[in-house]
Protein backbone atom coordinates (compact mmCIF):
# COMPACT_ATOMS: atom_id res chain seq x y z
CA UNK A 1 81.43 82.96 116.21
CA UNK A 2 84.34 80.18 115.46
CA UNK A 3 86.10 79.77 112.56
CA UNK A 4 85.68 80.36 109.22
CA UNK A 5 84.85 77.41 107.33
CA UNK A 6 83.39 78.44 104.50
CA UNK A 7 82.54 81.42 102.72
CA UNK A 8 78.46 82.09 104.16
CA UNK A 9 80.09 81.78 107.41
CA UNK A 10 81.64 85.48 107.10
CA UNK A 11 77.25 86.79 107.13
CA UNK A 12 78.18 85.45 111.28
CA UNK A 13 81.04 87.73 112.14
CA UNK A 14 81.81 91.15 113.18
CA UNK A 15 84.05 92.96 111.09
CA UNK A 16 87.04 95.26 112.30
CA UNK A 17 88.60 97.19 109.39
CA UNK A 18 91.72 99.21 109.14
CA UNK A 19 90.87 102.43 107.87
CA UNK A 20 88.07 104.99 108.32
CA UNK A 21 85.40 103.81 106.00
CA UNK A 22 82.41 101.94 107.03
CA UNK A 23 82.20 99.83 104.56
CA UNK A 24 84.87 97.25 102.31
CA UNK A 25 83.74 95.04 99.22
CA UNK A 26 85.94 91.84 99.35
CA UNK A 27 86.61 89.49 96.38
CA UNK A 28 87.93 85.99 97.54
CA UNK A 29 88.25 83.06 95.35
CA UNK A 30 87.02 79.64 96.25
CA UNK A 31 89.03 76.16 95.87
CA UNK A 32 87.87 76.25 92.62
CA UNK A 33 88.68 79.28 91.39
CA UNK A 34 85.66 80.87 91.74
CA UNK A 35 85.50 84.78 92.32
CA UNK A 36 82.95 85.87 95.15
CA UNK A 37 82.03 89.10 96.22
CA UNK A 38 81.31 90.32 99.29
CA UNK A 39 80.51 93.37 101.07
CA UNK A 40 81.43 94.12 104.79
CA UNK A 41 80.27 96.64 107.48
CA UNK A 42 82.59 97.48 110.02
CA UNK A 43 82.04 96.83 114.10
CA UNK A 44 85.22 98.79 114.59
CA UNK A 45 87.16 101.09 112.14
CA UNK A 46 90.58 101.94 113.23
CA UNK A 47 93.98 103.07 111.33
CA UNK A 48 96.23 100.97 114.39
CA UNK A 49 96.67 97.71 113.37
CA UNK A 50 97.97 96.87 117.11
CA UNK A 51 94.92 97.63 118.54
CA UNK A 52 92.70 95.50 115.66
CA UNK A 53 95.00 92.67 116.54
CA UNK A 54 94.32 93.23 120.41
CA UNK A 55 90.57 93.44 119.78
CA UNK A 56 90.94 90.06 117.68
CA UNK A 57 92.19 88.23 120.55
CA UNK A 58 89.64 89.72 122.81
CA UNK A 59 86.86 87.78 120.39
CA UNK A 60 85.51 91.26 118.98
CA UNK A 61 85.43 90.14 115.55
CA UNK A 62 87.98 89.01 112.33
CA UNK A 63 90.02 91.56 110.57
CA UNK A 64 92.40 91.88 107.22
CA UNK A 65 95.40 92.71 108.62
CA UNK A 66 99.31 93.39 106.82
CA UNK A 67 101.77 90.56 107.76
CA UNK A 68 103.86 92.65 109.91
CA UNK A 69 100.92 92.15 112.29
CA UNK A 70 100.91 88.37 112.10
CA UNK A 71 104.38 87.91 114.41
CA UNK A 72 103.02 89.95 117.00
CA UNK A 73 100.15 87.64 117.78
CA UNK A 74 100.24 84.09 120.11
CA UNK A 75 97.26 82.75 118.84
CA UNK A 76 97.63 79.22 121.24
CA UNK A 77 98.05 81.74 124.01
CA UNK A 78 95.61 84.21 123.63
CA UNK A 79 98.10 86.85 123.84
CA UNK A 80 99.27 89.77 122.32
CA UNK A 81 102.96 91.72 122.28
CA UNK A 82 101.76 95.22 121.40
């Protein structure tokens, strides 16, 4: 789906959330300040980060992940320590 560019592109991805609910409301804030709301459904619910970060890299979909996850990632790579 590529990267996110801008904030409409998130209605062209596939969601995988950590936790068991189906559904998350975000509330990001634009360059300008801005407050937008938005509500995702979840491809893939799961309470292992590890395995959201592997399904990341395998071009499932984007997730919201805590930053303990971020040094376990090789993004140039395409690989994953897990």
């Amino acid at each position: 789906m590529g990267l996110l560019e801008t904030l409409a592109d998130l209605e062209n991805h596939e969601f995988l959330q950590y936790g068991l609910g189906t559904t998350s409301n975000l509330e990001l804030t634009d360059e300008e300040g801005r407050k937008h709301k938005h509500t995702i459904y979840a491809k893939i619910n799961a309470t292992n980060g590890d395995f959201l970060v592997a399904m990341v890299v395998k071009g499932q979909g984007i997730t919201f992940i805590q930053g303990r996850y971020l040094n376990t990632v090789s993004i140039p790579e395409y690989s994953v320590d897990i």
